[in-house]
PDB file of N, CA and C in Angstrom:
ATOM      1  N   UNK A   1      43.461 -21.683-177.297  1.00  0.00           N
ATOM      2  CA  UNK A   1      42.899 -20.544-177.991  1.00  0.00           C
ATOM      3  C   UNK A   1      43.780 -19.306-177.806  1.00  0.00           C
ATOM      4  N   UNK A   2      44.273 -19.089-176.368  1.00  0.00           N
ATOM      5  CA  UNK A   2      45.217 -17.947-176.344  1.00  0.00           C
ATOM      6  C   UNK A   2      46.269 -18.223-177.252  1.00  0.00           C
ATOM      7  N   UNK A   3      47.101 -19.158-178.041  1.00  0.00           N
ATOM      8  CA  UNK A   3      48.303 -19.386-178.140  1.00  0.00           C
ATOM      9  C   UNK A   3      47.478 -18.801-180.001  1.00  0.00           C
ATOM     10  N   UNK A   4      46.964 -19.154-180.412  1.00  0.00           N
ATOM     11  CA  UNK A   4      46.406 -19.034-181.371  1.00  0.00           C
ATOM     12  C   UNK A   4      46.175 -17.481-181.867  1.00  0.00           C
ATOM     13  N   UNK A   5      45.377 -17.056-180.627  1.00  0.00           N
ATOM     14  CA  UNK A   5      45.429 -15.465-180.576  1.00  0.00           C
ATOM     15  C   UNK A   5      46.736 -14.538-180.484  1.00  0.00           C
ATOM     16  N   UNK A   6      47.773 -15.271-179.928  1.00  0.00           N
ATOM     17  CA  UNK A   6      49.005 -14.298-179.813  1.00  0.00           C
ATOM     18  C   UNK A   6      49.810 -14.699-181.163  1.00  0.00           C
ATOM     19  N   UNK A   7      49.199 -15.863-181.573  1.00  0.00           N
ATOM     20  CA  UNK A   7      49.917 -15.715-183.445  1.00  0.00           C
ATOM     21  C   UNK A   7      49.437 -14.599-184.396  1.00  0.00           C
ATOM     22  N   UNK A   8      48.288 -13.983-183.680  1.00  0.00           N
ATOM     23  CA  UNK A   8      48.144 -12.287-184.663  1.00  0.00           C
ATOM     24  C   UNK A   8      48.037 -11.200-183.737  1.00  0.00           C
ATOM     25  N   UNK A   9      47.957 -11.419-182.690  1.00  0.00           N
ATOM     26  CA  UNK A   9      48.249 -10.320-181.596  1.00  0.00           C
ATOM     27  C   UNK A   9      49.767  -9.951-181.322  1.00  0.00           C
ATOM     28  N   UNK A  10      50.454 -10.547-181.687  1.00  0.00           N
ATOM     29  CA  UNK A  10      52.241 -10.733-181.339  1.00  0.00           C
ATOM     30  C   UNK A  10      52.651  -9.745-182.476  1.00  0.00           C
ATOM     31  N   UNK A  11      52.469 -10.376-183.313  1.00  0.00           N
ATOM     32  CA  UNK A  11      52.547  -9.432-184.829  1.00  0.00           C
ATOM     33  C   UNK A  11      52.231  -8.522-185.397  1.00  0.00           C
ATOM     34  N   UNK A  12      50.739  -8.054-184.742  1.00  0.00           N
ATOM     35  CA  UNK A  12      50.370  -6.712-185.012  1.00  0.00           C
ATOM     36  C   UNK A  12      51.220  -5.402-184.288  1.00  0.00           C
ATOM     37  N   UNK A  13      51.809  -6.175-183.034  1.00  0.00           N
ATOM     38  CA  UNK A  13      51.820  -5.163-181.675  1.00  0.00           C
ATOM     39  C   UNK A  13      53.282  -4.883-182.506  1.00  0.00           C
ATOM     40  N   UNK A  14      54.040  -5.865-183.314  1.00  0.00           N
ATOM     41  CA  UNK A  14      55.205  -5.497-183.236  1.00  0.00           C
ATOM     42  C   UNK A  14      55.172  -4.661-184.905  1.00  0.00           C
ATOM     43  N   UNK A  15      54.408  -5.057-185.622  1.00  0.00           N
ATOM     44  CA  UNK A  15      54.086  -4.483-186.624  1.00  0.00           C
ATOM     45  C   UNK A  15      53.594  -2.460-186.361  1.00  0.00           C
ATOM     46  N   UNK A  16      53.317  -2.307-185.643  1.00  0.00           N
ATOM     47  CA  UNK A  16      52.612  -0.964-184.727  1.00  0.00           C
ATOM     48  C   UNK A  16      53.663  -0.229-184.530  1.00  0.00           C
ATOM     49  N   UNK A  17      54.846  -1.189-183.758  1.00  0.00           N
ATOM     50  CA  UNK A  17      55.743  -0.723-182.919  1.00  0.00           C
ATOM     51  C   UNK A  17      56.708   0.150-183.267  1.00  0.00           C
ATOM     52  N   UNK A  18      57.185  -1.225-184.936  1.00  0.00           N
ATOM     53  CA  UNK A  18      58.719  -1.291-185.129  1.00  0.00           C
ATOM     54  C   UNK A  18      58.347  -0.514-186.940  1.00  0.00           C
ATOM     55  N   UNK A  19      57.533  -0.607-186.954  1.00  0.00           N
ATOM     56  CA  UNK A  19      56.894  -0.540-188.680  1.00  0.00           C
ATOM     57  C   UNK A  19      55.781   0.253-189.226  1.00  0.00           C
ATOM     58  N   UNK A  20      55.498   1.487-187.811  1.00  0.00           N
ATOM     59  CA  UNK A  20      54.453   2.686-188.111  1.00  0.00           C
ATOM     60  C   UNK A  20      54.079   2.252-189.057  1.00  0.00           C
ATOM     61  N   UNK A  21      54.729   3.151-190.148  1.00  0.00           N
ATOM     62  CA  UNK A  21      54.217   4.090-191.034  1.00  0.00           C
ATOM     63  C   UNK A  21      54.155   3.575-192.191  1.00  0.00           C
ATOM     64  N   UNK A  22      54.355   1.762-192.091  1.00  0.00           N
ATOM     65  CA  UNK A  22      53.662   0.775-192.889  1.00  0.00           C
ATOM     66  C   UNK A  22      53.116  -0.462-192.548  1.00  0.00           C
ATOM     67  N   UNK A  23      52.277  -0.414-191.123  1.00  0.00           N
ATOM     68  CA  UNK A  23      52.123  -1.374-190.410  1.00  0.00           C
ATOM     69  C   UNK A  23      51.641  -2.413-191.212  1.00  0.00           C
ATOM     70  N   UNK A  24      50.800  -2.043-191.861  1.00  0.00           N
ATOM     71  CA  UNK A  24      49.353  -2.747-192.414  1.00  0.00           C
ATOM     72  C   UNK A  24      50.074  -3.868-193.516  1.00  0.00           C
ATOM     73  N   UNK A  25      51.146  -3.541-194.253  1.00  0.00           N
ATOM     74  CA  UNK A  25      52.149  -4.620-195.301  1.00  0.00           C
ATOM     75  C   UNK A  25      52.701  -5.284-194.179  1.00  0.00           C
ATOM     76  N   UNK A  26      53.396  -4.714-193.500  1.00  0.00           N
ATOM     77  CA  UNK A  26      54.622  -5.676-192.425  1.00  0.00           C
ATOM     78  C   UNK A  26      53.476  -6.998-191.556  1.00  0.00           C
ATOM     79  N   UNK A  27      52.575  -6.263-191.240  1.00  0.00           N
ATOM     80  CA  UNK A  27      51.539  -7.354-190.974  1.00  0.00           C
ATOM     81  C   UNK A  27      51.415  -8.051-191.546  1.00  0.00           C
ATOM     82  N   UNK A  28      50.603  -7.774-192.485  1.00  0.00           N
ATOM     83  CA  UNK A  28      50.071  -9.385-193.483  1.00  0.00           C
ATOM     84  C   UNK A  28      51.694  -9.922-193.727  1.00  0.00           C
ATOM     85  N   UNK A  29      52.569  -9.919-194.449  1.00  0.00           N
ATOM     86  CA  UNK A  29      54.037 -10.304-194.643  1.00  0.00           C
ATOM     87  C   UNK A  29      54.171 -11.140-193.111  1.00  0.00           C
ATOM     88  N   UNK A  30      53.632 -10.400-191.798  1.00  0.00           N
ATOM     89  CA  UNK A  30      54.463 -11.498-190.183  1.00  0.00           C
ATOM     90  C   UNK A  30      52.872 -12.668-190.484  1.00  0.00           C
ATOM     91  N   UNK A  31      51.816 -11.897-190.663  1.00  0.00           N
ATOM     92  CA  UNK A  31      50.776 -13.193-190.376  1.00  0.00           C
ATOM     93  C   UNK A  31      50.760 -14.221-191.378  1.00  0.00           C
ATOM     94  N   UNK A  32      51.140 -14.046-193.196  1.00  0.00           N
ATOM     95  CA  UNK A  32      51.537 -14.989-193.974  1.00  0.00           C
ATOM     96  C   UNK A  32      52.280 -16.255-194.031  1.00  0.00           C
ATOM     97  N   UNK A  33      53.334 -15.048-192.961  1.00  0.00           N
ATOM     98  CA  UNK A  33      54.133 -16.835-192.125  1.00  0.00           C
ATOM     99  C   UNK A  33      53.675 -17.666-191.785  1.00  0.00           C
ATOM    100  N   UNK A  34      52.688 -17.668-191.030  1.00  0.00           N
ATOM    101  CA  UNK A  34      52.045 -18.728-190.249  1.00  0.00           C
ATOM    102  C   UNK A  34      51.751 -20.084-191.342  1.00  0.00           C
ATOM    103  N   UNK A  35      51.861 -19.465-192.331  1.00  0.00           N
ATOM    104  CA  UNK A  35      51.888 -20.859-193.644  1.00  0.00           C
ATOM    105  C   UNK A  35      53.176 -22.053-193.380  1.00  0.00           C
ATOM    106  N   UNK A  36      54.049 -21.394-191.868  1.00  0.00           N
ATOM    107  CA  UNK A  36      54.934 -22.712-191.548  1.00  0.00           C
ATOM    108  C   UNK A  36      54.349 -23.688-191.059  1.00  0.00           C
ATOM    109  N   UNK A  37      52.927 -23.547-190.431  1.00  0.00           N
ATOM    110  CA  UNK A  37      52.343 -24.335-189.891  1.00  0.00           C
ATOM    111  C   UNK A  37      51.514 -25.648-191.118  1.00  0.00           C
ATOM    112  N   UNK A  38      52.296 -25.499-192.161  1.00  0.00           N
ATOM    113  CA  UNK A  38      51.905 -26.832-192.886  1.00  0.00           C
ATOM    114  C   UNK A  38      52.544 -28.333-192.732  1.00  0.00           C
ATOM    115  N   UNK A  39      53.277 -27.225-192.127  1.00  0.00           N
ATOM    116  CA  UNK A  39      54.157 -29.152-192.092  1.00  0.00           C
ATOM    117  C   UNK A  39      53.934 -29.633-190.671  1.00  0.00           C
ATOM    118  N   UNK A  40      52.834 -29.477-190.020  1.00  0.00           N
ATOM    119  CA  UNK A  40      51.898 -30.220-189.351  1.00  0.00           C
ATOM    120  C   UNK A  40      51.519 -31.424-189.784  1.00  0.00           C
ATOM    121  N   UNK A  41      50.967 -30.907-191.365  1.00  0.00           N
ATOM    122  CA  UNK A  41      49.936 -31.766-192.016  1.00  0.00           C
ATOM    123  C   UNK A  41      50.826 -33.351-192.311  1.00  0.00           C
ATOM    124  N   UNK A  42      52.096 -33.282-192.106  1.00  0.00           N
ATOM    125  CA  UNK A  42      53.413 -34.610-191.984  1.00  0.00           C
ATOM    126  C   UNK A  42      53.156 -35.200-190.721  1.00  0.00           C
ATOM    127  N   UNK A  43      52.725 -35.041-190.153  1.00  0.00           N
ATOM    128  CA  UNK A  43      52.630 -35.206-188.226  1.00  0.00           C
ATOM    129  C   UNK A  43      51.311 -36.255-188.622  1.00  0.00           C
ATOM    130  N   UNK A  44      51.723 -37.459-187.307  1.00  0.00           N
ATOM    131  CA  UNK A  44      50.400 -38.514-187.379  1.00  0.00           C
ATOM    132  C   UNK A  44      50.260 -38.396-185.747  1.00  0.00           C
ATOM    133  N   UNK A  45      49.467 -38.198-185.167  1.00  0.00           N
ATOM    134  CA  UNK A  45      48.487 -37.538-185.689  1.00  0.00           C
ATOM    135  C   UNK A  45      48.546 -35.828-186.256  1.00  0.00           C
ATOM    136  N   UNK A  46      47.905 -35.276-186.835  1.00  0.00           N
ATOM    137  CA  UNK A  46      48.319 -33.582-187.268  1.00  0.00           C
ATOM    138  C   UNK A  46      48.466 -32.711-185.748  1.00  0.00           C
ATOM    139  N   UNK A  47      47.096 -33.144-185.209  1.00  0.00           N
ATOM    140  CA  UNK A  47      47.222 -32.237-184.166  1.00  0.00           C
ATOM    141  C   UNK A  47      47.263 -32.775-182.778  1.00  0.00           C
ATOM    142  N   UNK A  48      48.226 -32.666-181.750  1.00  0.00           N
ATOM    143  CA  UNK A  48      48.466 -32.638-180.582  1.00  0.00           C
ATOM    144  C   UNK A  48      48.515 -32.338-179.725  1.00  0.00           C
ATOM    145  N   UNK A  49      47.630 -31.596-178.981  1.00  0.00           N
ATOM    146  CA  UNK A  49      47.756 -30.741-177.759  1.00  0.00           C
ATOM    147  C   UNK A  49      49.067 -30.880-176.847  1.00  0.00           C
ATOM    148  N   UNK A  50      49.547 -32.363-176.878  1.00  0.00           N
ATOM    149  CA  UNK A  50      50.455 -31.993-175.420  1.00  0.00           C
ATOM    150  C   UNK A  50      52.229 -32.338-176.720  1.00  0.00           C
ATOM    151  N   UNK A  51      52.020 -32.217-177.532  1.00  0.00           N
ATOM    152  CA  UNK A  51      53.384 -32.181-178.022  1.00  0.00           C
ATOM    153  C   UNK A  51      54.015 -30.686-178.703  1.00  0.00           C
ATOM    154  N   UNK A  52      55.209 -30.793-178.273  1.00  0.00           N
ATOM    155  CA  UNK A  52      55.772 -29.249-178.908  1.00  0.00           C
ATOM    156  C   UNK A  52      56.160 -29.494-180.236  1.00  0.00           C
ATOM    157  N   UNK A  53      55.945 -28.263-180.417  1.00  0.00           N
ATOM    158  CA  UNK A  53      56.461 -28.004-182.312  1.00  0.00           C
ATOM    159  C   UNK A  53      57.831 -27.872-182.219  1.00  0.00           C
ATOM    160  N   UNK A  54      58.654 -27.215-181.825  1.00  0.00           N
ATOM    161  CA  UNK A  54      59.856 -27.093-181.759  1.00  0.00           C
ATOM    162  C   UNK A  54      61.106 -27.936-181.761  1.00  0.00           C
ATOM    163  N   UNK A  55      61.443 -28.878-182.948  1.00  0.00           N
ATOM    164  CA  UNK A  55      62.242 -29.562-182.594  1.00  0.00           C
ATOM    165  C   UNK A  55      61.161 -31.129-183.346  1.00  0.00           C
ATOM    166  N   UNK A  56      60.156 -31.083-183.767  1.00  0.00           N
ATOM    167  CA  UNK A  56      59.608 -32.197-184.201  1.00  0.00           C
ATOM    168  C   UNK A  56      58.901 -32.107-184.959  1.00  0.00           C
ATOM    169  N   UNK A  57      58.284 -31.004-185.814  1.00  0.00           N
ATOM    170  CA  UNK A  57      58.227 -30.507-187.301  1.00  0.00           C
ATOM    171  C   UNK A  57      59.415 -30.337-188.016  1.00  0.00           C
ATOM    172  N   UNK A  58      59.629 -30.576-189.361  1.00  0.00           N
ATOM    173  CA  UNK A  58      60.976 -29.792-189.947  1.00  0.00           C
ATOM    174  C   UNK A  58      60.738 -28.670-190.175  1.00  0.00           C
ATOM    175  N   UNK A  59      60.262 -27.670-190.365  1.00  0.00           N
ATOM    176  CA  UNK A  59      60.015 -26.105-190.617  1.00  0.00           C
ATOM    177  C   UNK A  59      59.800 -25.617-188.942  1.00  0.00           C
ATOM    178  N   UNK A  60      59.874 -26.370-187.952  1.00  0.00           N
ATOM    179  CA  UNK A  60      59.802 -26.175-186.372  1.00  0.00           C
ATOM    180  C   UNK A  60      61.384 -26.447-185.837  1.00  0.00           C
ATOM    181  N   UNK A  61      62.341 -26.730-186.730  1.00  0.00           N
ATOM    182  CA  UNK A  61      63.660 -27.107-186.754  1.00  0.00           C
ATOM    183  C   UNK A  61      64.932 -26.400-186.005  1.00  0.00           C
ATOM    184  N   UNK A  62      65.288 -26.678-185.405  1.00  0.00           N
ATOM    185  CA  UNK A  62      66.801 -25.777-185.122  1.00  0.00           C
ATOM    186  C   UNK A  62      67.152 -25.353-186.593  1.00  0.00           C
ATOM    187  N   UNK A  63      67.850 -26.340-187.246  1.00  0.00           N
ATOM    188  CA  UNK A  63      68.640 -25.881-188.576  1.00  0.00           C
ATOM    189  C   UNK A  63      67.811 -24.592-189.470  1.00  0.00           C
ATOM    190  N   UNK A  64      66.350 -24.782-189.469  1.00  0.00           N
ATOM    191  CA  UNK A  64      65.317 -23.965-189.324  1.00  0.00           C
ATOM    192  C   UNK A  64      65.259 -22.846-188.930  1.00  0.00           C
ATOM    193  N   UNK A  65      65.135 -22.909-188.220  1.00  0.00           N
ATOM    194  CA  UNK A  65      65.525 -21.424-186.642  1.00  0.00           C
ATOM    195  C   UNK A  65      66.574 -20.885-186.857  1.00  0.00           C
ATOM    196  N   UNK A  66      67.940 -21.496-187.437  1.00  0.00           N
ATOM    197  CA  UNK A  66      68.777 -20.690-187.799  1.00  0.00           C
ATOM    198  C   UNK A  66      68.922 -19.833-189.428  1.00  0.00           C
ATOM    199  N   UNK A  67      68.257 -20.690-189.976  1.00  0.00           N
ATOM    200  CA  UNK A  67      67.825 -19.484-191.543  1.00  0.00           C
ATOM    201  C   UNK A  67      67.051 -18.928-191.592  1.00  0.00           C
ATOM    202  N   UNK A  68      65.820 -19.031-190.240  1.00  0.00           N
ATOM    203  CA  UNK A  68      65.013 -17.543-190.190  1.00  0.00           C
ATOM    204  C   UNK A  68      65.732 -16.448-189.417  1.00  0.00           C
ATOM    205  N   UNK A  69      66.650 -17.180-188.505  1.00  0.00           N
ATOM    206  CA  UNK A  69      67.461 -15.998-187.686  1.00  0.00           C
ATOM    207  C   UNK A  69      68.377 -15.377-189.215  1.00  0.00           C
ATOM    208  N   UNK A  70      68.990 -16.199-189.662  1.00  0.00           N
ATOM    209  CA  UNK A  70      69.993 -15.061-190.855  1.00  0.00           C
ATOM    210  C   UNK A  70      69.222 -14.538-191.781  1.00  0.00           C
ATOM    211  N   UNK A  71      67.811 -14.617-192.252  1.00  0.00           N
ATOM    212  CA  UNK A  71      66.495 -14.310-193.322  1.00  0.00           C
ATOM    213  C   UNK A  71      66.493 -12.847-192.054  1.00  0.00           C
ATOM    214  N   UNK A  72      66.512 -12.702-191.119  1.00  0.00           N
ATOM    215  CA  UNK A  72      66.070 -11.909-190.001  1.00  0.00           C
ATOM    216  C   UNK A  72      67.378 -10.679-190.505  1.00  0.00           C
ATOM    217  N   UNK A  73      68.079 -11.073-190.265  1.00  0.00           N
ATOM    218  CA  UNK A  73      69.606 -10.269-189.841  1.00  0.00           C
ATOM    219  C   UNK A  73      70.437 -10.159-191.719  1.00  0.00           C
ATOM    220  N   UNK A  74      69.475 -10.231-192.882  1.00  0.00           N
ATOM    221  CA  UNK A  74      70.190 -10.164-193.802  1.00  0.00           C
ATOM    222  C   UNK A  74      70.623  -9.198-194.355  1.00  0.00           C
ATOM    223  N   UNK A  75      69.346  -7.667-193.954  1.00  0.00           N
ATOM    224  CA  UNK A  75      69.997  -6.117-193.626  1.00  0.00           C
ATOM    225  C   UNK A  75      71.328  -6.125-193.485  1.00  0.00           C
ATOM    226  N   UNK A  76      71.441  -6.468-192.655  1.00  0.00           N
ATOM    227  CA  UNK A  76      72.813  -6.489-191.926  1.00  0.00           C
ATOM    228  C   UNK A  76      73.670  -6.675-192.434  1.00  0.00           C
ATOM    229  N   UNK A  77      73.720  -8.205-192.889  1.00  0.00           N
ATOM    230  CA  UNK A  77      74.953  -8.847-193.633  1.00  0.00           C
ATOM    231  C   UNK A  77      75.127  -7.980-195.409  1.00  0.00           C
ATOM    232  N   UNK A  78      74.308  -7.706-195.982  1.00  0.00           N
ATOM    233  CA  UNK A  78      74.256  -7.002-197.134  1.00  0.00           C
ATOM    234  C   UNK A  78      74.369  -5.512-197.141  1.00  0.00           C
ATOM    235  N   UNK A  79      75.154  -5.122-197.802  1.00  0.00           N
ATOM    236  CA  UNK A  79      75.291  -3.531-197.152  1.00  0.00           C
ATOM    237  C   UNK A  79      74.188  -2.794-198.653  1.00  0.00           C
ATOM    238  N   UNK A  80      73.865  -1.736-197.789  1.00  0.00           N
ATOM    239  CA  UNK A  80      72.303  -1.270-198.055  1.00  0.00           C
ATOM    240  C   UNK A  80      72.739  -0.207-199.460  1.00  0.00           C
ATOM    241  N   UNK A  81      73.636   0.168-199.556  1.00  0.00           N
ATOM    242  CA  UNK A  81      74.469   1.453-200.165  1.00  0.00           C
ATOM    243  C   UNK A  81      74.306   1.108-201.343  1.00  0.00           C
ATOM    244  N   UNK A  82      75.090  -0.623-201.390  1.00  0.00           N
ATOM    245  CA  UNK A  82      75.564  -0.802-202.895  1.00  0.00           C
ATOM    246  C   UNK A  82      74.203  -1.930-203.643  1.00  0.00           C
ATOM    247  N   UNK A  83      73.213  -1.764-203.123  1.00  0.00           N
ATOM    248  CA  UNK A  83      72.269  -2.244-203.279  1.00  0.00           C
ATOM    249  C   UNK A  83      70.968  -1.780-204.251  1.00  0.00           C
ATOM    250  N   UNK A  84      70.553  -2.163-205.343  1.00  0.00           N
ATOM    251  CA  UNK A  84      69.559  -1.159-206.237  1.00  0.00           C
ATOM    252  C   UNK A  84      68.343  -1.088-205.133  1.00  0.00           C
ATOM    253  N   UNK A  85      67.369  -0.320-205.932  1.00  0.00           N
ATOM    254  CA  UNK A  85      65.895  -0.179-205.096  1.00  0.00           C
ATOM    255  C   UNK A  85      65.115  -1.624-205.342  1.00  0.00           C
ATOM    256  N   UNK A  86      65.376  -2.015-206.070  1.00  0.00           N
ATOM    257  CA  UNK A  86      64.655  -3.297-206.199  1.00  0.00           C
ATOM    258  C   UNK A  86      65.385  -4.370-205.240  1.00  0.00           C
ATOM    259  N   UNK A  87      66.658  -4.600-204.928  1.00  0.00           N
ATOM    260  CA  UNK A  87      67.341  -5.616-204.123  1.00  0.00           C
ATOM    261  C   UNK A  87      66.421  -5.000-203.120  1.00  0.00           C
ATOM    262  N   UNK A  88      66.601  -3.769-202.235  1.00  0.00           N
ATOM    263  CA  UNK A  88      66.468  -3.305-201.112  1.00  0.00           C
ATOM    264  C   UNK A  88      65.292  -4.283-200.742  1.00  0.00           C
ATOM    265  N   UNK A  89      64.426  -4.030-202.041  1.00  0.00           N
ATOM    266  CA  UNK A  89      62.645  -4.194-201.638  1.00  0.00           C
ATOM    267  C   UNK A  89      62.396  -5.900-201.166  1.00  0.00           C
ATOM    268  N   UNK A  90      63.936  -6.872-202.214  1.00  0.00           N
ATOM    269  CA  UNK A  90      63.704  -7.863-201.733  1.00  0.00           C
ATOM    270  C   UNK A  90      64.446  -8.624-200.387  1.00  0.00           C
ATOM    271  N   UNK A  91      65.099  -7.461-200.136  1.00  0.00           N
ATOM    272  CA  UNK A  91      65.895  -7.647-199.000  1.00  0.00           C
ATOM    273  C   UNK A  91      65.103  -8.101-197.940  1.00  0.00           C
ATOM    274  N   UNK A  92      63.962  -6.220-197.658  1.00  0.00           N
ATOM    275  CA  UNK A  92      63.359  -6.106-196.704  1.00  0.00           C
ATOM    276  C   UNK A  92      62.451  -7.042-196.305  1.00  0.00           C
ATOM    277  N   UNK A  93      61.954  -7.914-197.832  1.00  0.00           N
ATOM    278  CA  UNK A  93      60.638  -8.756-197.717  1.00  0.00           C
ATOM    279  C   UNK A  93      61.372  -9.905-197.271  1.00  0.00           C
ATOM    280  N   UNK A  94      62.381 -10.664-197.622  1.00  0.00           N
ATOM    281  CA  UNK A  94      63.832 -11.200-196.528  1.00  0.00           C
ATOM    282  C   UNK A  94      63.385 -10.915-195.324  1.00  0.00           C
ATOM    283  N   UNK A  95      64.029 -10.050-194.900  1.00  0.00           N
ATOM    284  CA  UNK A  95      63.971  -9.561-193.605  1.00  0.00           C
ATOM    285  C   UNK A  95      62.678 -10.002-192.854  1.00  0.00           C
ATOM    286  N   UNK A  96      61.282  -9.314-193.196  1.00  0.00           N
ATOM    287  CA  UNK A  96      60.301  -9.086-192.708  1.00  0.00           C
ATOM    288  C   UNK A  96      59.866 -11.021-192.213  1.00  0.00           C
ATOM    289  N   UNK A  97      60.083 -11.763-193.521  1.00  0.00           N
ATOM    290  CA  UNK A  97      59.618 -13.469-193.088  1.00  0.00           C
ATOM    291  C   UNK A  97      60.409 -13.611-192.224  1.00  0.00           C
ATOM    292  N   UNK A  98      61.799 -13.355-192.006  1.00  0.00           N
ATOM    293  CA  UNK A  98      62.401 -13.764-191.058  1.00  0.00           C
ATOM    294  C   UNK A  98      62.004 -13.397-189.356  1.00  0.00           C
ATOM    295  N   UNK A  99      61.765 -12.084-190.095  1.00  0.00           N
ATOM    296  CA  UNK A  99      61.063 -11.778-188.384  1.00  0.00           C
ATOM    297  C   UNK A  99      59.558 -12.561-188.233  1.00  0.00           C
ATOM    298  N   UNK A 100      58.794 -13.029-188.664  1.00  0.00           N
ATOM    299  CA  UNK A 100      57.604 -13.443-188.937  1.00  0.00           C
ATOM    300  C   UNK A 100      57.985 -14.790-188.286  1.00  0.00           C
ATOM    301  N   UNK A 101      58.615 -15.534-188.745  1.00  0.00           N
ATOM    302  CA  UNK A 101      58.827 -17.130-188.879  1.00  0.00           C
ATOM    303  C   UNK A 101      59.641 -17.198-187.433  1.00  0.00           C
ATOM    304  N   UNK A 102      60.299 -16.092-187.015  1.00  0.00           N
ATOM    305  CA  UNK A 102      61.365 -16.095-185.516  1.00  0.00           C
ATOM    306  C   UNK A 102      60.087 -16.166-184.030  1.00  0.00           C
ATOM    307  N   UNK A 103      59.006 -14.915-184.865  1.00  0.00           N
ATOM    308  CA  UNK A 103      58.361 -14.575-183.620  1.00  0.00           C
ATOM    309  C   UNK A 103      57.320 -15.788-183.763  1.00  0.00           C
ATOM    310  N   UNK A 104      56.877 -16.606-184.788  1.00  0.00           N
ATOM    311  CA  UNK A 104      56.075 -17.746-184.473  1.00  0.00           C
ATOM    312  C   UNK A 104      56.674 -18.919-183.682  1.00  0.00           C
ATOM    313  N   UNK A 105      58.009 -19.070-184.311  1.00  0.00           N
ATOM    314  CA  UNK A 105      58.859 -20.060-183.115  1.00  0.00           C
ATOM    315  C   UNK A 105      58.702 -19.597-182.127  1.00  0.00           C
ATOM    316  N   UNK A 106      59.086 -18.312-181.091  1.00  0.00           N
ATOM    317  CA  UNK A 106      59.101 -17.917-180.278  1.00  0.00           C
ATOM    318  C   UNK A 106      58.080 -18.627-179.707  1.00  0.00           C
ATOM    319  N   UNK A 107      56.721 -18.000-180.332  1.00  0.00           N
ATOM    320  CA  UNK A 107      55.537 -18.558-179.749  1.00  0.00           C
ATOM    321  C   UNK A 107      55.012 -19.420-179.650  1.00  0.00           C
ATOM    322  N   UNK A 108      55.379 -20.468-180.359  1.00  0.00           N
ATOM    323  CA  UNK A 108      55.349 -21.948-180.193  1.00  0.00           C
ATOM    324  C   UNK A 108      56.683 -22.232-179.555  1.00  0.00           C
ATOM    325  N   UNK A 109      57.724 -22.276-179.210  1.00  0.00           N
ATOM    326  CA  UNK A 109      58.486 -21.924-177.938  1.00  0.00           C
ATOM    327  C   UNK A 109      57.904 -21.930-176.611  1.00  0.00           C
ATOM    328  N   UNK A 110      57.387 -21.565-176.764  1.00  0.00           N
ATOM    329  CA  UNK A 110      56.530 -20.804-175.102  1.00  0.00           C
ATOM    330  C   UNK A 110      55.560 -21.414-174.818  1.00  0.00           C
ATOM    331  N   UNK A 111      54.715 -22.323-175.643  1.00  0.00           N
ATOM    332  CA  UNK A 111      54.116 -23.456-175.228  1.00  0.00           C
ATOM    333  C   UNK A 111      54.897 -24.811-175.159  1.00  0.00           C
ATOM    334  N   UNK A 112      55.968 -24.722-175.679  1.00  0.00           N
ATOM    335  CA  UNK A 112      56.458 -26.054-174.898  1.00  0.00           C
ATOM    336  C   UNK A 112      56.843 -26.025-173.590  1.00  0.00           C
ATOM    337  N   UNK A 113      57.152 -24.859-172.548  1.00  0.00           N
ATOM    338  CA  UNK A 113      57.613 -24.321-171.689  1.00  0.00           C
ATOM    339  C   UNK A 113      56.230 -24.923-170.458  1.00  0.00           C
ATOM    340  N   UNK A 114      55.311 -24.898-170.761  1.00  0.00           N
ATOM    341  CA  UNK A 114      53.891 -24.296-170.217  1.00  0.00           C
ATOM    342  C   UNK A 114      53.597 -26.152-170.007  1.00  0.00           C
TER     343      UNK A 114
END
C-alpha cells in the first residue's frame, strides 16, 4: 500500500517543488504515467508481490529507461530559441512524461531493493 501511495505522493511533492506556478498540469501529466503499468496485464500471473518490475515488464525495460531518460533531457538536446511556441509546448509535455515514467521506475526500483 505504501509503494502505491508514493506513486502520487512522489509526484505531487515534486510537482510543488520544481513546477509552482503550474503544479496542478505537471501533476496530472507525472500521475497519467502510471498508464506504464499496463503492461502488467502481459505478465502470468498479472500481479506478484515478490517479483520486480524492473527488468521483466517491457515498458519496466532498461532500453525503456533509457528513452524516458532522453524524453526527460529533450530540453536540453533541442535548443529552446529556435523553437516555435507550439514545439516548446510539445517539448515540455516530452519532457514532463519523461520525468513521470523516470520517477515511477525509480519507485518501482526501490521495491526491488526491499
Amino acid at each position: 500500500m505504501l509503494h502505491l501511495a508514493s506513486h502520487f505522493a512522489v509526484p505531487l511533492i515534486v510537482a510543488l517543488t520544481f513546477y509552482r506556478s503550474r503544479w496542478r498540469y505537471v501533476f496530472l501529466i507525472l500521475i497519467a504515467t502510471m498508464l506504464v503499468d499496463l503492461d502488467h496485464l502481459l505478465a502470468d500471473p498479472i500481479y506478484d508481490p515478490e517479483r520486480c518490475s524492473i527488468g521483466f515488464h517491457p515498458l519496466h525495460s532498461i532500453p525503456a529507461i533509457v528513452v524516458y531518460a532522453l524524453m526527460f533531457a529533450l530540453p536540453l538536446l533541442v535548443a529552446q530559441k529556435e523553437s516555435s511556441s507550439g514545439w516548446r509546448r510539445a517539448i515540455d509535455l516530452v519532457h514532463l512524461v519523461g520525468l513521470g515514467l523516470l520517477i515511477h521506475m525509480a519507485l518501482d526500483g526501490i521495491d526491488c531493493l526491499i
